[in-house]
PDB file of N, CA and C in Angstrom:
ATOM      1  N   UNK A   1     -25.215-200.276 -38.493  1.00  0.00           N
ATOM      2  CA  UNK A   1     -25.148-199.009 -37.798  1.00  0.00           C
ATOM      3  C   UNK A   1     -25.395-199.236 -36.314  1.00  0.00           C
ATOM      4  N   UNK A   2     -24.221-198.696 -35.807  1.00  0.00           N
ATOM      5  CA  UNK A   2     -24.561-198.751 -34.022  1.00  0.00           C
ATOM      6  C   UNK A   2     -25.483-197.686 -33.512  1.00  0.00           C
ATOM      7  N   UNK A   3     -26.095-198.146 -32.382  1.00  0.00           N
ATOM      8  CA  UNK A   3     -26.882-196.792 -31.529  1.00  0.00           C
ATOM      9  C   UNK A   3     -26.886-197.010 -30.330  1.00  0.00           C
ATOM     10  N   UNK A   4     -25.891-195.602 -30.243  1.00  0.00           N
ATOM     11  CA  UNK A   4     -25.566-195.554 -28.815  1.00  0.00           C
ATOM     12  C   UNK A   4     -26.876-194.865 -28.053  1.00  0.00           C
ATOM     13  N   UNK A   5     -26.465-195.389 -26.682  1.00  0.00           N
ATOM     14  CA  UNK A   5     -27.644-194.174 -25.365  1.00  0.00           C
ATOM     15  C   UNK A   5     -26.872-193.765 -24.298  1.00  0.00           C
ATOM     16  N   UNK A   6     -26.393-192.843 -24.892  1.00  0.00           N
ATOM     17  CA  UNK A   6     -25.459-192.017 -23.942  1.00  0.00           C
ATOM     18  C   UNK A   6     -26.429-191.032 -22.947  1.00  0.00           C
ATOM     19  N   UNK A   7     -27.037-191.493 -21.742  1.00  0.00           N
ATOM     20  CA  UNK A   7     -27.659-190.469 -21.454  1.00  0.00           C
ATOM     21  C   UNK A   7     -27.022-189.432 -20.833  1.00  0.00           C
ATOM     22  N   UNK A   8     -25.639-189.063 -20.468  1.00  0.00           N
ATOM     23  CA  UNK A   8     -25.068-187.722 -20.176  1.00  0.00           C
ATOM     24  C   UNK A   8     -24.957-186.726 -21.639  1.00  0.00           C
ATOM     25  N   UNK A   9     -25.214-187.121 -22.683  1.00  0.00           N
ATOM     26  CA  UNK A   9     -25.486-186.300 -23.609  1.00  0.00           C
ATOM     27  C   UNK A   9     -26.851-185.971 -23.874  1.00  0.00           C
ATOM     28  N   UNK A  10     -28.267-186.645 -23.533  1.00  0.00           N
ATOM     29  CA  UNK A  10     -29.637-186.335 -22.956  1.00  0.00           C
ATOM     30  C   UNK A  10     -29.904-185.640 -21.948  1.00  0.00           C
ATOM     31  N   UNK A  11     -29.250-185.723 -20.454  1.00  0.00           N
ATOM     32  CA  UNK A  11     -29.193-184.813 -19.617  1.00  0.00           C
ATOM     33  C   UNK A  11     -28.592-184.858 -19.145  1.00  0.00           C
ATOM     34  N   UNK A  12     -28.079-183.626 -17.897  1.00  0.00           N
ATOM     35  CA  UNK A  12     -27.301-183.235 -17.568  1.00  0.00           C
ATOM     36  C   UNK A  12     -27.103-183.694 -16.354  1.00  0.00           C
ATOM     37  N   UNK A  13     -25.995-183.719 -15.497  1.00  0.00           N
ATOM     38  CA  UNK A  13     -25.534-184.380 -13.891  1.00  0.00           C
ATOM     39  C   UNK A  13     -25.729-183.991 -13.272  1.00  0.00           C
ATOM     40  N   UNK A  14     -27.031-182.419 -13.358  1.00  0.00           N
ATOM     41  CA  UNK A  14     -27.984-181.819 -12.083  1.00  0.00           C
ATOM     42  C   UNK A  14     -28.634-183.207 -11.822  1.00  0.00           C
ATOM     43  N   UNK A  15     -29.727-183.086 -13.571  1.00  0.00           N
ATOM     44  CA  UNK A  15     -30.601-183.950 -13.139  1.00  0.00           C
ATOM     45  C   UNK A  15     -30.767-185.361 -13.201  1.00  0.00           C
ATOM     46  N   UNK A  16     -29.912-185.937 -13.478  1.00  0.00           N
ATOM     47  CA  UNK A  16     -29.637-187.468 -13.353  1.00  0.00           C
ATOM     48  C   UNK A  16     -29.458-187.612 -11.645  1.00  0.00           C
ATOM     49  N   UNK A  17     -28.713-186.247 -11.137  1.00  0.00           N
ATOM     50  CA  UNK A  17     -28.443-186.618  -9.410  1.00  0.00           C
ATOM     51  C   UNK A  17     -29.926-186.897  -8.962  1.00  0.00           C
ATOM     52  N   UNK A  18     -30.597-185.437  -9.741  1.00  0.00           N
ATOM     53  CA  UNK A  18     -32.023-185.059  -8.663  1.00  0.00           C
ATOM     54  C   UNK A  18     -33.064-186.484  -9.071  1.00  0.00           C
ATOM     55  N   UNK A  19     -33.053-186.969  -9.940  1.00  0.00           N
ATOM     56  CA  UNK A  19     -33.028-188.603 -10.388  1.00  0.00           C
ATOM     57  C   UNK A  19     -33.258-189.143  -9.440  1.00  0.00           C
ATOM     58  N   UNK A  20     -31.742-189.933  -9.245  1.00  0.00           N
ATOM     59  CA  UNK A  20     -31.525-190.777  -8.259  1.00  0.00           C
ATOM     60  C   UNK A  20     -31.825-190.208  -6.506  1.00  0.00           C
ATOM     61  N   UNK A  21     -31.455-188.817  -6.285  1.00  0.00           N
ATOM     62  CA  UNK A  21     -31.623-188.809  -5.160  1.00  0.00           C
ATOM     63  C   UNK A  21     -33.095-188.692  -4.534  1.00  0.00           C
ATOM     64  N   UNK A  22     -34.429-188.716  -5.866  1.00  0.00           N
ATOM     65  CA  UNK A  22     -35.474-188.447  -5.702  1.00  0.00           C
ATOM     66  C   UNK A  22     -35.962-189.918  -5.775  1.00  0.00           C
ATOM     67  N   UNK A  23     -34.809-190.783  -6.107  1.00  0.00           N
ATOM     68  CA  UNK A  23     -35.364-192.211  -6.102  1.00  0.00           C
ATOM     69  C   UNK A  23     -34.850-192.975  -4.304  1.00  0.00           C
ATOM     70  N   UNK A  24     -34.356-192.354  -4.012  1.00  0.00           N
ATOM     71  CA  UNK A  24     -33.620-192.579  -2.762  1.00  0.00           C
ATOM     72  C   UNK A  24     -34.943-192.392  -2.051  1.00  0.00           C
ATOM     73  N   UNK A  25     -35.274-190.991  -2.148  1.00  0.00           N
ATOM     74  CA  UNK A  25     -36.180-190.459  -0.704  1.00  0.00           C
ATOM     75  C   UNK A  25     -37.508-191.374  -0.978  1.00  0.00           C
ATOM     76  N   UNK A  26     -37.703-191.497  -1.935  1.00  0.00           N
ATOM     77  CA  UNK A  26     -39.354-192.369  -2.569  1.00  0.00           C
ATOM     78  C   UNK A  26     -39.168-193.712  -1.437  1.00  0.00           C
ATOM     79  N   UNK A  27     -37.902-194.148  -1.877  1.00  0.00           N
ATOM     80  CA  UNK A  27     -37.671-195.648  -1.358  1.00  0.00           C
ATOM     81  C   UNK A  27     -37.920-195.665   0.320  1.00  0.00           C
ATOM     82  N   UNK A  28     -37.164-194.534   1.001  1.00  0.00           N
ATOM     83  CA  UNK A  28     -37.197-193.888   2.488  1.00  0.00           C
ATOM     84  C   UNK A  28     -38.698-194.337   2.932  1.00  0.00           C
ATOM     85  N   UNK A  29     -39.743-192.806   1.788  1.00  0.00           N
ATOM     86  CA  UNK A  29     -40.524-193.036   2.434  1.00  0.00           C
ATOM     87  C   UNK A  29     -42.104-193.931   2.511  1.00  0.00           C
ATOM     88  N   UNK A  30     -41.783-195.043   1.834  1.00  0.00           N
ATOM     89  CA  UNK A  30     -42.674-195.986   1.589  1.00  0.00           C
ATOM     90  C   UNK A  30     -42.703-196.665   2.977  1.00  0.00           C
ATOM     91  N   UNK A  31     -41.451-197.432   3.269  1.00  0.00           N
ATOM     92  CA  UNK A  31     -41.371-197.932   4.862  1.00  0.00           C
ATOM     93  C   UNK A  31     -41.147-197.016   5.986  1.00  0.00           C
ATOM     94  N   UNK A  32     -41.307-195.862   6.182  1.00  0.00           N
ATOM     95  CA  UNK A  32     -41.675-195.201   6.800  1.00  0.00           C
ATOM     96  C   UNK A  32     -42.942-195.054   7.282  1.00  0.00           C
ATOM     97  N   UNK A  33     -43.752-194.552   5.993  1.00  0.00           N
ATOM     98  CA  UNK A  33     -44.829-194.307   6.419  1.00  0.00           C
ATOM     99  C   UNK A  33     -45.685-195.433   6.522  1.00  0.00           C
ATOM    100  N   UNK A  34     -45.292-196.712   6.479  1.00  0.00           N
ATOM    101  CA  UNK A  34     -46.075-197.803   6.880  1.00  0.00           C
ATOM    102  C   UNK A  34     -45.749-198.335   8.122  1.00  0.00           C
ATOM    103  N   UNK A  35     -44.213-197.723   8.600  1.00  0.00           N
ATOM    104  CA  UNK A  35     -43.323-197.835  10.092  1.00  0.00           C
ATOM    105  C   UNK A  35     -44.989-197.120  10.920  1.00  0.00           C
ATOM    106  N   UNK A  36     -45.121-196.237  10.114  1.00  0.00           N
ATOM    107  CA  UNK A  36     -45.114-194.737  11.218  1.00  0.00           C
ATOM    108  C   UNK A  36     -46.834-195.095  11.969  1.00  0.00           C
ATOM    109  N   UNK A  37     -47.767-195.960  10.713  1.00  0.00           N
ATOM    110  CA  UNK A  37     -48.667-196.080  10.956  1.00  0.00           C
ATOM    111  C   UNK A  37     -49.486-197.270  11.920  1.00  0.00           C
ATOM    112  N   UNK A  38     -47.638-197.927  12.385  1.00  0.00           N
ATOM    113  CA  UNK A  38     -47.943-198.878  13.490  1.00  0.00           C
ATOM    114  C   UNK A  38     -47.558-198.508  14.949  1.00  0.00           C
ATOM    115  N   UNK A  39     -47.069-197.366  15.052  1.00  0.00           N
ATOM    116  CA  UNK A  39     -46.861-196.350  16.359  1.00  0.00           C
ATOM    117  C   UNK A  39     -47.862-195.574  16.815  1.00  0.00           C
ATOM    118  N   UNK A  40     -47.914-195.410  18.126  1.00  0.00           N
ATOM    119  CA  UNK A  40     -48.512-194.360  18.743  1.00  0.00           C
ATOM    120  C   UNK A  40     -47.681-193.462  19.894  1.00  0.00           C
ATOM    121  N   UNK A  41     -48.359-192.187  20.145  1.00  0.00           N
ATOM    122  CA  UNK A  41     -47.755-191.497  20.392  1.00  0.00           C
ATOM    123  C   UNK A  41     -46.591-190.097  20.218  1.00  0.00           C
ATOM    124  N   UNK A  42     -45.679-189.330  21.171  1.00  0.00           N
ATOM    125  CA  UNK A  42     -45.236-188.367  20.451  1.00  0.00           C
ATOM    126  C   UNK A  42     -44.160-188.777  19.140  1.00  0.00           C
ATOM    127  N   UNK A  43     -43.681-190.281  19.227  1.00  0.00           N
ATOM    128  CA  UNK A  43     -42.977-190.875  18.471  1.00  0.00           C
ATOM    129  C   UNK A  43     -43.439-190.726  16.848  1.00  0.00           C
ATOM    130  N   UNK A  44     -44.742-191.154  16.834  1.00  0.00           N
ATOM    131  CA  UNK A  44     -45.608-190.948  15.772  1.00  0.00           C
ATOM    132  C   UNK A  44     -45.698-189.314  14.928  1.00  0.00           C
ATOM    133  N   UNK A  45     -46.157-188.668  15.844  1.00  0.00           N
ATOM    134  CA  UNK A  45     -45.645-186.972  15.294  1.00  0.00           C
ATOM    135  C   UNK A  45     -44.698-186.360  14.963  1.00  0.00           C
ATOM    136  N   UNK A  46     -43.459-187.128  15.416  1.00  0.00           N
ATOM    137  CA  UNK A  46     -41.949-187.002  15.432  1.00  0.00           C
ATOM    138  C   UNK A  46     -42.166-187.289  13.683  1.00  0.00           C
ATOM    139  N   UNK A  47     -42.615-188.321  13.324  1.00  0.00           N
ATOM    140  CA  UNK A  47     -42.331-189.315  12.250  1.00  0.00           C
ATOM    141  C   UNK A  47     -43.318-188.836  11.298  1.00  0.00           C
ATOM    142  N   UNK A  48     -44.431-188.553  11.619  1.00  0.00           N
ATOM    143  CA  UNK A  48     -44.931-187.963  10.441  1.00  0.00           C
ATOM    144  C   UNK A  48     -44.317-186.307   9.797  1.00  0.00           C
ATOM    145  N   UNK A  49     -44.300-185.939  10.647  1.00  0.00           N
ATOM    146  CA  UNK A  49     -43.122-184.748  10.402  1.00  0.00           C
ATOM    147  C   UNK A  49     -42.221-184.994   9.392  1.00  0.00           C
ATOM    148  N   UNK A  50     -41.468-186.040   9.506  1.00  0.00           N
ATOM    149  CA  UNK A  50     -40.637-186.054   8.867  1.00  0.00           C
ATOM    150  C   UNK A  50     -40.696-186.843   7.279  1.00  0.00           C
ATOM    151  N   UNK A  51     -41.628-187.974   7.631  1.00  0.00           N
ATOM    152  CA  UNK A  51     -42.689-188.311   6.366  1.00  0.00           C
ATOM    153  C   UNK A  51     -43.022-186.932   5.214  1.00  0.00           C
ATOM    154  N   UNK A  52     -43.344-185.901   5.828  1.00  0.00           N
ATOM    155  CA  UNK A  52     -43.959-184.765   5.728  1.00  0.00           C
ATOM    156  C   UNK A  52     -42.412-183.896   4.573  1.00  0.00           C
ATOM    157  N   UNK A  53     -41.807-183.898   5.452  1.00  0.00           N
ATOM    158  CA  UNK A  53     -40.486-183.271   5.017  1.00  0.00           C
ATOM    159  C   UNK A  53     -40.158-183.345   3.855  1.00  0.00           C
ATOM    160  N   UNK A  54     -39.944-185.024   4.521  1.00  0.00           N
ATOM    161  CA  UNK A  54     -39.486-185.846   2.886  1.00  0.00           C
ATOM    162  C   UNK A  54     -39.912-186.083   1.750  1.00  0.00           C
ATOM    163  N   UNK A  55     -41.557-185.855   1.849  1.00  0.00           N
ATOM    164  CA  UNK A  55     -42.476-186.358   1.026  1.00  0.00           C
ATOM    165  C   UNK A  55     -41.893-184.877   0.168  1.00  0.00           C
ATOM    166  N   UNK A  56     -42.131-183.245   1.041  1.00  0.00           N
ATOM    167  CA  UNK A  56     -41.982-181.894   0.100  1.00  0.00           C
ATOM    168  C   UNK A  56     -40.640-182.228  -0.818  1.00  0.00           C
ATOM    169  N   UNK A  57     -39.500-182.453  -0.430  1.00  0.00           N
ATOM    170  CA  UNK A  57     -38.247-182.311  -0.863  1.00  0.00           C
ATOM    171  C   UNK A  57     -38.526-183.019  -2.257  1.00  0.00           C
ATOM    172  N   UNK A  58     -39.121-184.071  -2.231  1.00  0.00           N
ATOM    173  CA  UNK A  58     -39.433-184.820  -3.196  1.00  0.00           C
ATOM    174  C   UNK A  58     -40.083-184.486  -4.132  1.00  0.00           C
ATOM    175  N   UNK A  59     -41.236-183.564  -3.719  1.00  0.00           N
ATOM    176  CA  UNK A  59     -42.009-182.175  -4.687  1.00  0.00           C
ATOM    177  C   UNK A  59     -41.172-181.426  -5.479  1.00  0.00           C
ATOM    178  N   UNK A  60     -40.255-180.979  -4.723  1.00  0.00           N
ATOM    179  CA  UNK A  60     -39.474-179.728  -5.137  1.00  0.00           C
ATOM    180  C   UNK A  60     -38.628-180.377  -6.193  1.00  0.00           C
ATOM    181  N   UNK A  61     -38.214-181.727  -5.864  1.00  0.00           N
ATOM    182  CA  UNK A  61     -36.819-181.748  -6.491  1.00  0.00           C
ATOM    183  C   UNK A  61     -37.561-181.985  -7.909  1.00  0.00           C
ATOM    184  N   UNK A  62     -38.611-182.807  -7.716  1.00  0.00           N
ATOM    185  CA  UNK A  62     -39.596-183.364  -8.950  1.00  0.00           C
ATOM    186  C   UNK A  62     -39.455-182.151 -10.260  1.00  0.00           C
ATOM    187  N   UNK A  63     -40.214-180.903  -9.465  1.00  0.00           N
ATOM    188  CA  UNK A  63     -40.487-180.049  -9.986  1.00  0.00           C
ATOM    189  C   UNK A  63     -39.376-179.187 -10.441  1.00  0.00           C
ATOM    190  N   UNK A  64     -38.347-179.374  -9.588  1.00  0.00           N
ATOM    191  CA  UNK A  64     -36.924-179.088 -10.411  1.00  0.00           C
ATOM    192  C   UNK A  64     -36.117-179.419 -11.626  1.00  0.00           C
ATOM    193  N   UNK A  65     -36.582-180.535 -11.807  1.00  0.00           N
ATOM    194  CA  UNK A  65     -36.623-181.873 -12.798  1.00  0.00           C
ATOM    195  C   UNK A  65     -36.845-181.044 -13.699  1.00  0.00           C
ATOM    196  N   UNK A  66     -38.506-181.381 -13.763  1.00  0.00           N
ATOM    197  CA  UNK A  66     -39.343-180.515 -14.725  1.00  0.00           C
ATOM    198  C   UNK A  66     -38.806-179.012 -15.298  1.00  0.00           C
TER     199      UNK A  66
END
């Protein structure tokens, strides 16, 4: 007996995207925020900002998941 793992019949191609694209931003912001913590200045605020951003989107999409 074969056994397949079809996971587009487990879930759906919302969340396989929100998946991967939540594996994207993770990856972003690891070297970022280790970029960010060797700067000083308005450069630095620029960047945590956006650390910041990225980190929520990543909340949301999580929790979209869910």
């Amino acid at each position: 007996m074969k056994t397949t793992n079809d996971l587009n019949q487990k879930y759906s191609t919302a969340t396989i995207a929100i998946h991967w694209i939540s594996t994207i931003l993770i990856l972003i912001l690891f070297p970022l925020g280790k970029y960010t913590t060797s700067i000083e200045g308005e450069e630095k605020l620029s960047l945590i900002q956006t650390h910041a951003l990225l980190g929520l989107a990543v909340l949301i999409l999580t929790l979209m998941r869910t």
